[in-house]
Protein backbone atom coordinates (compact mmCIF):
# COMPACT_ATOMS: atom_id res chain seq x y z
CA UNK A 1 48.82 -80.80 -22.45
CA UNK A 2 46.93 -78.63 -24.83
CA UNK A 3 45.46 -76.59 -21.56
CA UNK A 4 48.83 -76.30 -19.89
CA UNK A 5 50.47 -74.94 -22.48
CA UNK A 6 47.92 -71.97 -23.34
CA UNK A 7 47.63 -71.57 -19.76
CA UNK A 8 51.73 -70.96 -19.94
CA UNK A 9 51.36 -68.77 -22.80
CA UNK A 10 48.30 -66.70 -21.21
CA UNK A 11 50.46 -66.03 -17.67
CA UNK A 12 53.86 -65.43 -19.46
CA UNK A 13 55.52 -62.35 -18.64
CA UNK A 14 55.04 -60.52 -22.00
CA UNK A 15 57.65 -57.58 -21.47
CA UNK A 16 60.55 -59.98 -21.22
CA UNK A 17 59.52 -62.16 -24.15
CA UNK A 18 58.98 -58.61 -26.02
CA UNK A 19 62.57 -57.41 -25.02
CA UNK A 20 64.09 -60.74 -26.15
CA UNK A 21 62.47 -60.89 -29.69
CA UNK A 22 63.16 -57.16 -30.04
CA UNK A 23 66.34 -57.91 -29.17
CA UNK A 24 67.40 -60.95 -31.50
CA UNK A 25 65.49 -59.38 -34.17
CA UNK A 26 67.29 -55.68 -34.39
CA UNK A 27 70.49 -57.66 -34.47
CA UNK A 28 69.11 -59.56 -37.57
CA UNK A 29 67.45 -56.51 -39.32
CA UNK A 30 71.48 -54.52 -38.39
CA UNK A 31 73.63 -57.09 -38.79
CA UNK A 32 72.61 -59.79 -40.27
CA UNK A 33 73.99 -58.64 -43.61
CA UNK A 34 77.57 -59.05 -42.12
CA UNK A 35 76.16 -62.88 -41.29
CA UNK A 36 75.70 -63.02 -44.88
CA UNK A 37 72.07 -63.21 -44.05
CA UNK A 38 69.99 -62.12 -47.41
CA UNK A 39 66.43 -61.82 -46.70
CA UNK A 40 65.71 -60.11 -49.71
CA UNK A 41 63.97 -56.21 -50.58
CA UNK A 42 60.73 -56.48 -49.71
CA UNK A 43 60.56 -56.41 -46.17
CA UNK A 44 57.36 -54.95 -44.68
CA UNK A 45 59.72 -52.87 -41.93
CA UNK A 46 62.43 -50.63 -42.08
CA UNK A 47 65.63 -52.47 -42.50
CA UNK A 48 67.56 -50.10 -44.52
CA UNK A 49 69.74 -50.55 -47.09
CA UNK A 50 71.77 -47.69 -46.22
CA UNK A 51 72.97 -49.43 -43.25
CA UNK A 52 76.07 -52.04 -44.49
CA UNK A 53 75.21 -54.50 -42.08
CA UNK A 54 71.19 -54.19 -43.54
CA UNK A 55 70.32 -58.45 -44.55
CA UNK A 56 67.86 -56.86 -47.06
CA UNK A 57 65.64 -54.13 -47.66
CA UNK A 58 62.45 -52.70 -46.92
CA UNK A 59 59.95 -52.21 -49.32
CA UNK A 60 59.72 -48.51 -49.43
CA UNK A 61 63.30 -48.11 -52.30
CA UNK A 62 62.08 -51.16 -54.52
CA UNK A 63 58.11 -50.05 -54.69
CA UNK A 64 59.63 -46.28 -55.19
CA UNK A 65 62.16 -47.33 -58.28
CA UNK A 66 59.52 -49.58 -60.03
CA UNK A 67 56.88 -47.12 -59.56
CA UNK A 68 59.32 -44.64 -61.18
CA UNK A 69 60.03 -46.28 -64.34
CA UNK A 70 58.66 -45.02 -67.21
CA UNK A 71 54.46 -45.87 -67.67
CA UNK A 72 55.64 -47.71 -70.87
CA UNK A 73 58.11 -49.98 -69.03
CA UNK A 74 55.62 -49.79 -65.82
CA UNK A 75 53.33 -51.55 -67.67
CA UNK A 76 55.25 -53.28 -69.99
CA UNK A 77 57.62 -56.19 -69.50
CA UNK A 78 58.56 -54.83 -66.06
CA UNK A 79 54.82 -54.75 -65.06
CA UNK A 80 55.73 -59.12 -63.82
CA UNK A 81 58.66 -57.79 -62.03
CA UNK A 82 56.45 -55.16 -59.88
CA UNK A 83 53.63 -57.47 -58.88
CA UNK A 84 56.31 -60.14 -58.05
CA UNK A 85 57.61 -57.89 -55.67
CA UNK A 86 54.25 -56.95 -54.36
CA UNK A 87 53.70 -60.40 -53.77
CA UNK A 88 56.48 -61.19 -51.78
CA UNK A 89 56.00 -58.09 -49.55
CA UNK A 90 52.93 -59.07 -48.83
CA UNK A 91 53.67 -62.77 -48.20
CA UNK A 92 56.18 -61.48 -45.35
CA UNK A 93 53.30 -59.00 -44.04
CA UNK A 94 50.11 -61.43 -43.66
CA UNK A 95 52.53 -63.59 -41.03
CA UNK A 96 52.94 -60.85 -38.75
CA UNK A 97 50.66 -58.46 -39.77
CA UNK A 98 51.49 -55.49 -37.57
CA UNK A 99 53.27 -57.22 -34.66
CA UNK A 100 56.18 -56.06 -37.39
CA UNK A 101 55.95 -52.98 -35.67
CA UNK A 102 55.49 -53.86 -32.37
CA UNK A 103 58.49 -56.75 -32.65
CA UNK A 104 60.73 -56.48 -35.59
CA UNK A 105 61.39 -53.04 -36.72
CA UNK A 106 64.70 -51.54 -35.67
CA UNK A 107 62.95 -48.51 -35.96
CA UNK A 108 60.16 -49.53 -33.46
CA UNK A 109 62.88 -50.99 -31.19
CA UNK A 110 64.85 -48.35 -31.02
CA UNK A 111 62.38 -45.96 -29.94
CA UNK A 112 61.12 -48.16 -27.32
CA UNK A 113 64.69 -48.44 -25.62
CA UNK A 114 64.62 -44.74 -25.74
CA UNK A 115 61.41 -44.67 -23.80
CA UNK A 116 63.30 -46.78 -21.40
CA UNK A 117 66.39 -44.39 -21.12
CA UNK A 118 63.20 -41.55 -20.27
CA UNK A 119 62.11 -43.31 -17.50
CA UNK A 120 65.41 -44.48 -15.72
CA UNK A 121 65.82 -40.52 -16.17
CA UNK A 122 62.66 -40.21 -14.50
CA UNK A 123 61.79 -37.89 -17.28
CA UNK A 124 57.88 -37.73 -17.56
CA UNK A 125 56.01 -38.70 -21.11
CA UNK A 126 53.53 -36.59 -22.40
CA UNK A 127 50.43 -37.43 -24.56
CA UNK A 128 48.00 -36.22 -27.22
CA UNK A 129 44.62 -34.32 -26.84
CA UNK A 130 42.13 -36.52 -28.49
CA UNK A 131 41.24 -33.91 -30.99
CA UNK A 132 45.44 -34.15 -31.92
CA UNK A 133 45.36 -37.45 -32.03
CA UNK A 134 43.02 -38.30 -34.99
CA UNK A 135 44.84 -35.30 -37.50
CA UNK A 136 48.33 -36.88 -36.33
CA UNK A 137 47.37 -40.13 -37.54
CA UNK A 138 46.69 -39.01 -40.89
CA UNK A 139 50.25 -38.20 -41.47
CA UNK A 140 51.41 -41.23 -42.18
CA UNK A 141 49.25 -41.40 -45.06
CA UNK A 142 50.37 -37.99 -46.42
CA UNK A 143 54.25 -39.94 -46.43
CA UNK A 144 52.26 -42.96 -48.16
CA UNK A 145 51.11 -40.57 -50.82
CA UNK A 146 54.90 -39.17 -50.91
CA UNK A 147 55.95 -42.94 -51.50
CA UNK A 148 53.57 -43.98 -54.17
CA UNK A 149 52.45 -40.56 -56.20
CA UNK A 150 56.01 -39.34 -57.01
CA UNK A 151 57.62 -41.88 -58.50
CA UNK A 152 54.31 -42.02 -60.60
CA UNK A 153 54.88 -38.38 -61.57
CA UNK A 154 58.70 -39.30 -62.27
CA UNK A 155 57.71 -41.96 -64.79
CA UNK A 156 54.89 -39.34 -66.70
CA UNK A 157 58.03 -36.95 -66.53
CA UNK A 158 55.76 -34.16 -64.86
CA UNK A 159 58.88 -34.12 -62.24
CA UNK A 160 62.72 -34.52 -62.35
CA UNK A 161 65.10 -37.60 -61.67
CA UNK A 162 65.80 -35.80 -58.56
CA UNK A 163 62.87 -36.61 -56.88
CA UNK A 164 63.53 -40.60 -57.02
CA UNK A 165 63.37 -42.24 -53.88
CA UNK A 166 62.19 -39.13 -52.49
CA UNK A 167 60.54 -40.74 -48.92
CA UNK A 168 64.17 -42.50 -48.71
CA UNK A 169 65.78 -39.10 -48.49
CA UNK A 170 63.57 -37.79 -45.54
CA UNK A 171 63.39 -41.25 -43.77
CA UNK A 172 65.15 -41.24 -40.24
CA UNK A 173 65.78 -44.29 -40.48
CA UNK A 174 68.62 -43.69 -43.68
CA UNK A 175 69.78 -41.44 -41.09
CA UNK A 176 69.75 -43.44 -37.94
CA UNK A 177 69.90 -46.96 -38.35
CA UNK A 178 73.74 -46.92 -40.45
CA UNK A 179 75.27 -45.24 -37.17
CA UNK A 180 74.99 -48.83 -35.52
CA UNK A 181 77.29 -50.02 -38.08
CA UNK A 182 79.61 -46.63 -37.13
CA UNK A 183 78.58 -45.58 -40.25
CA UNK A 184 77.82 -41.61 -40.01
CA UNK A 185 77.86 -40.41 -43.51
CA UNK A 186 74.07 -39.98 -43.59
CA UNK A 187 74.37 -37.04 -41.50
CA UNK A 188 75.21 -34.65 -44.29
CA UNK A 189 72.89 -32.82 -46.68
CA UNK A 190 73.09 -33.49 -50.35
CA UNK A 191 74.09 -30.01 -52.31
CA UNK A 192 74.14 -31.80 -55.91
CA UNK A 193 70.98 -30.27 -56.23
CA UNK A 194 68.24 -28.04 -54.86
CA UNK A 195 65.81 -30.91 -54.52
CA UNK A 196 68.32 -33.21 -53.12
CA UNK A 197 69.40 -30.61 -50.43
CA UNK A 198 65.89 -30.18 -49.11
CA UNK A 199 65.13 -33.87 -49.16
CA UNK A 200 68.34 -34.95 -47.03
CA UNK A 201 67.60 -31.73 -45.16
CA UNK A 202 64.41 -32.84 -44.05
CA UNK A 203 65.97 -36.46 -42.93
CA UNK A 204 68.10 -34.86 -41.00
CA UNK A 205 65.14 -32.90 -39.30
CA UNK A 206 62.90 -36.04 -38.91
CA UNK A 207 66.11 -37.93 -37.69
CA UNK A 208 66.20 -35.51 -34.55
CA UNK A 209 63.46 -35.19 -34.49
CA UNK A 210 62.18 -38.98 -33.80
CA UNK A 211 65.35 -38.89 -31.14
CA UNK A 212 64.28 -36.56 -29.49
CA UNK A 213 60.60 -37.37 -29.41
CA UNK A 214 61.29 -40.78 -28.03
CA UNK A 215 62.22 -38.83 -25.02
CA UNK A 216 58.89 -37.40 -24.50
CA UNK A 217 56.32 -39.34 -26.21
CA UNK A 218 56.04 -43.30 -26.71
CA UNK A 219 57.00 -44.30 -30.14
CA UNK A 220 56.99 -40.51 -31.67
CA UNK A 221 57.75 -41.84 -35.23
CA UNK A 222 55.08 -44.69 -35.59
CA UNK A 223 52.22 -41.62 -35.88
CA UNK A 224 53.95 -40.61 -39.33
CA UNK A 225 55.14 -43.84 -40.22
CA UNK A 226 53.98 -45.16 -44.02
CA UNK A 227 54.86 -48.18 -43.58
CA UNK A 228 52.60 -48.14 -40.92
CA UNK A 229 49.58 -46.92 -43.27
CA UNK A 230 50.45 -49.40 -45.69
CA UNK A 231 50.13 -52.28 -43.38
CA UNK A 232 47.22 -51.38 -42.04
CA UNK A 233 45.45 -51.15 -45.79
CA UNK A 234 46.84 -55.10 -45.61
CA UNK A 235 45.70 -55.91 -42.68
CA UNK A 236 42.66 -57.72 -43.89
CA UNK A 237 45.11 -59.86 -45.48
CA UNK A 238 46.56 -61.44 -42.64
CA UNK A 239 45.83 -64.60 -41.03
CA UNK A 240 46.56 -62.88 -37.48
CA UNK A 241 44.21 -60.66 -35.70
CA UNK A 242 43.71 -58.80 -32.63
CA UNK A 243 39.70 -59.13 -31.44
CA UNK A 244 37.78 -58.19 -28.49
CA UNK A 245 34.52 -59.34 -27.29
CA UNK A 246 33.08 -56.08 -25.97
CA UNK A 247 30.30 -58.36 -23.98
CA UNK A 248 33.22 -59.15 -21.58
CA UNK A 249 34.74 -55.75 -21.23
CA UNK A 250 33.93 -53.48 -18.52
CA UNK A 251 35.38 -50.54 -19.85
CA UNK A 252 38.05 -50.32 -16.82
CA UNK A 253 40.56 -48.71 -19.04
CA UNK A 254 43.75 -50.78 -18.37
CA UNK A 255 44.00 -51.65 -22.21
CA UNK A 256 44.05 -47.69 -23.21
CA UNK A 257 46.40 -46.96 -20.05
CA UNK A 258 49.23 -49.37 -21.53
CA UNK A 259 48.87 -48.29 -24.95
CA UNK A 260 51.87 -46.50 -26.41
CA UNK A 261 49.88 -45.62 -29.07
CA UNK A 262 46.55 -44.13 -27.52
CA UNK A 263 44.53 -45.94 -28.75
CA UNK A 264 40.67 -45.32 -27.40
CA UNK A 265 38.78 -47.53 -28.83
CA UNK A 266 40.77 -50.63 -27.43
CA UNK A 267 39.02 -49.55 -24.41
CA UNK A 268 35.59 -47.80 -25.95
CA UNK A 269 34.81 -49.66 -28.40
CA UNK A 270 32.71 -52.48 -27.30
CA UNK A 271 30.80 -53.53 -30.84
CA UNK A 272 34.21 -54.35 -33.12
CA UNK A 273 35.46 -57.84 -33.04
CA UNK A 274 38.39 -56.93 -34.64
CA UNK A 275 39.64 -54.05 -32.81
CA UNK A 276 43.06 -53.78 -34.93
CA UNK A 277 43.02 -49.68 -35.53
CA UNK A 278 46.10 -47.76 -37.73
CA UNK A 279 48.04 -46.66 -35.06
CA UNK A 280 48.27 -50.24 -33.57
CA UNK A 281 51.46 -52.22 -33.43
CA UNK A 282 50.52 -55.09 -32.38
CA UNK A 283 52.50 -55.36 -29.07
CA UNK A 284 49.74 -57.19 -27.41
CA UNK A 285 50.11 -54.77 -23.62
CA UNK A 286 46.78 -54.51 -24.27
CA UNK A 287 45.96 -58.24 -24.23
CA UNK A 288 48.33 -58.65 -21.19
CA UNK A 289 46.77 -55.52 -19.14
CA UNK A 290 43.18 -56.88 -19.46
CA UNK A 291 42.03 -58.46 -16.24
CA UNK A 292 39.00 -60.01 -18.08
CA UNK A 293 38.48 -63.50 -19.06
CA UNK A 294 38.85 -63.42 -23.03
CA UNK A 295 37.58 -60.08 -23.88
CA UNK A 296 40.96 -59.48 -25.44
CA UNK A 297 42.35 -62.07 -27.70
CA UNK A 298 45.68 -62.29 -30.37
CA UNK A 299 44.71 -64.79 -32.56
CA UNK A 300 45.92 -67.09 -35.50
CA UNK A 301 44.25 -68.45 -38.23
CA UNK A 302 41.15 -67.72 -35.65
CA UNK A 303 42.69 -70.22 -32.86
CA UNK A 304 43.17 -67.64 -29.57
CA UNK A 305 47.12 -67.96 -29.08
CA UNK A 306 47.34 -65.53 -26.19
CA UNK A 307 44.18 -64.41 -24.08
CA UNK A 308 43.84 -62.43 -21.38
CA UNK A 309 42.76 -63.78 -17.99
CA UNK A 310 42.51 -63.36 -14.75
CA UNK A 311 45.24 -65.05 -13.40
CA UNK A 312 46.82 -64.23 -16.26
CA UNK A 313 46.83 -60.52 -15.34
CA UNK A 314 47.44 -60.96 -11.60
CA UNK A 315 50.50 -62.73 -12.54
CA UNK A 316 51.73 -60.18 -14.57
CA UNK A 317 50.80 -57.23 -12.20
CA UNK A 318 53.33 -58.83 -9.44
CA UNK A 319 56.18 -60.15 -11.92
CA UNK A 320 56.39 -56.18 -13.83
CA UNK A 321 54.14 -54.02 -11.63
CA UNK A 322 57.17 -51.00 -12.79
CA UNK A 323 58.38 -52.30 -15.68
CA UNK A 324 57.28 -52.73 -19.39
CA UNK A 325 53.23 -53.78 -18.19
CA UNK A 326 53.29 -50.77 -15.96
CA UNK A 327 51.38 -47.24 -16.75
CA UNK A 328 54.02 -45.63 -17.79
């Protein structure tokens, strides 16, 4: 029974199961609010409370008002209510650990079904130049930095009140993700003050800029995302891995082809056992591209709950040969 049912799970088709959880899970992180769905604010993804219908909140507003307060308060009597808010972020985080991004983030969803309106279009993706690649990636920590070192610098009061929740201002997703709830107030710039107006400026920018990307490049935003950074400083934390055994790989590139992300050494690197990188997202194309016995494995609490195979990858190559397991 045991055997069956892993060799289900190896041979499923992956972009279907993907679509469906993306699916079910952007209406919960949308709409589940109007469900009267609470799921608290400390989610490790971006369900925004700007949007009505949000069922909670990511981490990004509560970690930037905490770290805002005042250094006596900061580590004063509010000093329990920060760490038990750190604590339940990352109690979300370690059962996912990335696959957040790659299955639960509206965000992340979002730009994926725009990646499938480019190619009914027939509209051709572009990539990054390796040497690109490696300084794009550092963004997201630059936003990170933005997340954690101003509110700091509010609470010394080397900066104004105007700066709080600064990331939330530029995020696309305060922009974005309310219009599903026909919501477009977000589109406007905030004149109440010079720092405002630049800050709800630049989320306007990065809003068009993310929908527009989608349109040429495969998930545009997740190379600036901080949420992104933060998870992968985590990502030791988590009970769920991604590994390769480089003995088994024959460097035939299939992994790196599928990845939206570009990541090389999911194809290169043949020393790492755990071959979780930054950038990753956990969507697992990589696992379901490989045509080698368990040289790529997702795993839980170190049991191998989907490996690839063989058959495993024939199957999938004649069930989606165009579709989400495709080149493209």
């Amino acid at each position: 029974m045991k055997n069956k049912l892993k060799r289900i799970v190896n041979n499923m088709n992956l972009s279907k199961v993907r679509f469906w959880i993306q699916l079910i899970t952007f209406v919960l992180f949308v709409y589940g609010g109007y469900l009267a769905v609470d799921l608290g604010s400390r989610l490790p993804i971006f369900a925004c409370p700007y949007n009505e219908g949000a069922p909670g909140a990511c981490y990004m507003i509560p970690l930037q008002h905490q770290l805002g307060m005042n250094t006596q308060m900061l580590f004063g009597f509010a000093a329990m209510s920060f760490l038990i808010g750190f604590a339940t972020f990352i109690l979300w985080f370690i059962f996912l650990n990335k696959a957040w991004c790659g299955y639960a983030c509206p965000l992340g969803t979002l730009q994926d079904w725009l990646t499938a309106l480019r190619k009914s279009f027939g509209i051709r993706y572009s990539t990054y130049k390796k040497e690109h690649h490696g300084a794009l990636s550092k963004i997201k920590y630059i936003f990170l930095a933005i997340v954690v070192l101003i509110p700091l610098f509010i609470g010394v009061g080397l900066i104004g009140h105007d700066w709080s929740a600064a990331y939330c201002k530029m995020c696309p997703a305060r922009v974005i993700l309310p219009m599903f709830s026909g919501d477009l107030s977000q589109w406007n710039i905030d004149f109440s003050s010079p720092t405002s107006m630049v800050l709800t400026s630049l989320g306007m920018i990065f809003a068009g800029l993310l929908l527009a990307g989608s349109f040429v490049k495969k998930r545009f935003f997740c190379y600036f995302c901080p949420m992104s950074a933060m998870h992968y400083i985590f990502s030791p934390l988590s009970f769920i891995k991604l590994k390769k055994d480089g003995a088994k790989c024959t460097k035939c590139g299939d992994c790196y082809s599928v990845c939206d992300m570009q990541i090389r050494d999911i194809a290169d690197d043949v020393k790492s056992t755990n071959i979780l990188r930054d950038d990753c997202i956990l969507c697992l194309k990589c696992v379901a591209a490989c045509p080698e016995e368990d040289a790529l494995h997702f795993d839980i609490f170190n049991i191998k709950a989907f490996s690839s195979t063989k058959e495993g990858f024939e199957k999938r190559m004649g069930m989606d040969a165009h579709k989400g397991e495709s080149h493209d």
